[in-house]
Protein backbone atom coordinates (compact mmCIF):
# COMPACT_ATOMS: atom_id res chain seq x y z
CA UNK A 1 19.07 -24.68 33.72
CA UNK A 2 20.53 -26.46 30.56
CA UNK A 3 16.76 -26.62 28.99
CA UNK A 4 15.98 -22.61 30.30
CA UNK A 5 19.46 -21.89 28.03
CA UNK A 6 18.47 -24.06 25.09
CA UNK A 7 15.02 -22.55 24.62
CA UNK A 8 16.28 -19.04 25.35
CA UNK A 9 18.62 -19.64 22.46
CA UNK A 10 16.09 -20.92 20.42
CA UNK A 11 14.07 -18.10 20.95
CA UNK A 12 16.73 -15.35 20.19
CA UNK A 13 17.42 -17.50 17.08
CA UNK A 14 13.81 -17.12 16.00
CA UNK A 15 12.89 -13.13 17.22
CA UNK A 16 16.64 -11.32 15.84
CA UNK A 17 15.28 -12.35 12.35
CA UNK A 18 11.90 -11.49 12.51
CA UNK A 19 13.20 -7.90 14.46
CA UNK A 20 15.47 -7.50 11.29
CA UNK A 21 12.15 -7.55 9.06
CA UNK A 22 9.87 -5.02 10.69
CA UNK A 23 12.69 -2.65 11.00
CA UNK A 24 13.35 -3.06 7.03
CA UNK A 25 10.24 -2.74 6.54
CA UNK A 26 9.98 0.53 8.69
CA UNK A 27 12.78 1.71 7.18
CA UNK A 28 11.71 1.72 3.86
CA UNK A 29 7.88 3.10 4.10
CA UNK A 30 7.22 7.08 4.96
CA UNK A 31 10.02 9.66 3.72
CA UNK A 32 12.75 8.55 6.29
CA UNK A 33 15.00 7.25 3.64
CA UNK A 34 14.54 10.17 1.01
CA UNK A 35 16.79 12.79 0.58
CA UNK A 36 15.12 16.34 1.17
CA UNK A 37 16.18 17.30 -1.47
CA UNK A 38 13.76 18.25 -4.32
CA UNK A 39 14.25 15.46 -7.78
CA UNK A 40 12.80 15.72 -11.02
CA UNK A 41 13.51 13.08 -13.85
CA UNK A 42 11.87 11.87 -17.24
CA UNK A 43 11.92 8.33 -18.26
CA UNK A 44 10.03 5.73 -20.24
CA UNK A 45 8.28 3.62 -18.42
CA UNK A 46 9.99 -0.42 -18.71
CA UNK A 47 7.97 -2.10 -15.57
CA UNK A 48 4.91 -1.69 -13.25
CA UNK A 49 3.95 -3.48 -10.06
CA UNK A 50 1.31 -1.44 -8.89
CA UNK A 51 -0.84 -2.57 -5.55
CA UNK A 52 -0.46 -2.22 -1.71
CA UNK A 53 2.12 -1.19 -0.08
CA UNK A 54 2.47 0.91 -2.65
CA UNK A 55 3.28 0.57 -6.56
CA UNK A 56 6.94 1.01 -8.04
CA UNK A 57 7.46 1.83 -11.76
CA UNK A 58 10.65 1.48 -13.23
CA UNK A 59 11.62 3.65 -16.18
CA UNK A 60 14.76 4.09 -18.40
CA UNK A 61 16.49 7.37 -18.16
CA UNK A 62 19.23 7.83 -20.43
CA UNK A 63 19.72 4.23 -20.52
CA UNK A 64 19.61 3.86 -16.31
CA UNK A 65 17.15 2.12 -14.61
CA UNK A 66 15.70 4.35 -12.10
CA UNK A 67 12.87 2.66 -9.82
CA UNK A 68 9.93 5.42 -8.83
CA UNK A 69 7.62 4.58 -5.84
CA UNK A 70 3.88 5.84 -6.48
CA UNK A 71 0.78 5.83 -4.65
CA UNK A 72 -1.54 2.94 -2.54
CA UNK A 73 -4.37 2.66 -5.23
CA UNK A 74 -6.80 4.94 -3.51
CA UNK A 75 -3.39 7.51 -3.39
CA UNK A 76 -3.00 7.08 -7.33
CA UNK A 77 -7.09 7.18 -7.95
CA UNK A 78 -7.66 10.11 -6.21
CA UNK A 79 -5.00 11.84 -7.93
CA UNK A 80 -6.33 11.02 -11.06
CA UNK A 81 -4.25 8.37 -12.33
CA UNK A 82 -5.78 4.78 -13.45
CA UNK A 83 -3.58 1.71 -13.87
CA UNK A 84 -3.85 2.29 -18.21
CA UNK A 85 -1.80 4.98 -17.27
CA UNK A 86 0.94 3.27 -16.07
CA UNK A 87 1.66 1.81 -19.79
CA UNK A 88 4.80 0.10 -20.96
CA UNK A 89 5.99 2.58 -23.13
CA UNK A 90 5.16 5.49 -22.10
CA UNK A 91 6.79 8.55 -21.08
CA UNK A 92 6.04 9.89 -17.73
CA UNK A 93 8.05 13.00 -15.37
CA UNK A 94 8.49 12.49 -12.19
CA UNK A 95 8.65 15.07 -9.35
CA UNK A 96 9.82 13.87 -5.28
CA UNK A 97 12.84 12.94 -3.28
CA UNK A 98 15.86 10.31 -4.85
CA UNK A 99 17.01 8.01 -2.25
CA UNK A 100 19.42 9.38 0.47
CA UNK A 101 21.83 6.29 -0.23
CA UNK A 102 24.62 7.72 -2.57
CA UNK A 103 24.58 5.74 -5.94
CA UNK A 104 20.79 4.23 -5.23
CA UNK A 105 18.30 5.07 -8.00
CA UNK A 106 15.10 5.32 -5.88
CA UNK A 107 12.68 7.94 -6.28
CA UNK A 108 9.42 8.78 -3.58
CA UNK A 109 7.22 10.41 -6.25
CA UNK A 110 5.29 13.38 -4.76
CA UNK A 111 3.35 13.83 -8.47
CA UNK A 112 3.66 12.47 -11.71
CA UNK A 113 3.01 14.52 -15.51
CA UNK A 114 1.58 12.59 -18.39
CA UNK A 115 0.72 14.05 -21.86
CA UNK A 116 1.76 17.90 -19.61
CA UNK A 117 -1.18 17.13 -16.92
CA UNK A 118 0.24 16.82 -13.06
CA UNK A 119 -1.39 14.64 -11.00
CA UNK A 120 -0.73 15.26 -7.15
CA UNK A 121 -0.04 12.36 -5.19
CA UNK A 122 0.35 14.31 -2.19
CA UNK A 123 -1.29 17.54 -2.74
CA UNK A 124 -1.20 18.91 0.85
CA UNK A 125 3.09 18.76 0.37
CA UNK A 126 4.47 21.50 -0.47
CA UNK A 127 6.64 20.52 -3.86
């Protein structure tokens, strides 16, 4: 009974961890943690890390850091953005949801205008 309760132990020690993860991780993919709200800010671009799950860009806005999630690269591609794009330096306005957590500067972009051209990320939502 003693080695039943150890390795049960053992095993709770090892899943509630792991359980923690995936439900972060749920959490923070989709929309459930964006305001419904509609957003709109312009900022220089200070930091790229684009790839899979998705890329984040951070950009200065009025000397905040704001941190803008953007497409898979087939999502940015097909809406007409390349990786050049994404330049240190450059200005870029931002269109989606802000975070839903008072005070967190998180934006879902749903498109993204550089040099006056939009490019959709999600052209079937309605934005």
């Amino acid at each position: 009974m003693q080695s039943f309760l150890h390795r049960t132990r053992w095993l709770a020690l090892l899943l509630v961890p792991l359980l923690s993860i995936a439900l972060q991780a749920r959490a923070h993919h989709g929309w459930a943690w964006a305001g419904d709200e509609e957003f709109e800010i312009t900022g220089v671009i200070t930091a790229v890390r684009l790839g899979n799950p998705h890329g984040e860009i951070t950009l200065d806005v009025k000397g905040e850091s704001w941190v803008v999630e953007v497409g898979q690269p087939w999502r940015n591609e097909r809406a007409g953005l390349s990786d050049e794009m994404f330049a240190i330096g450059r200005s870029v306005t931002v269109h989606g949801h802000r975070s839903a957590r008072p005070g967190e500067r998180l934006v879902k972009a749903e498109w993204l205008m550089f040099d006056g051209k939009r490019h959709d990320l999600y052209p079937d939502r309605r934005s």
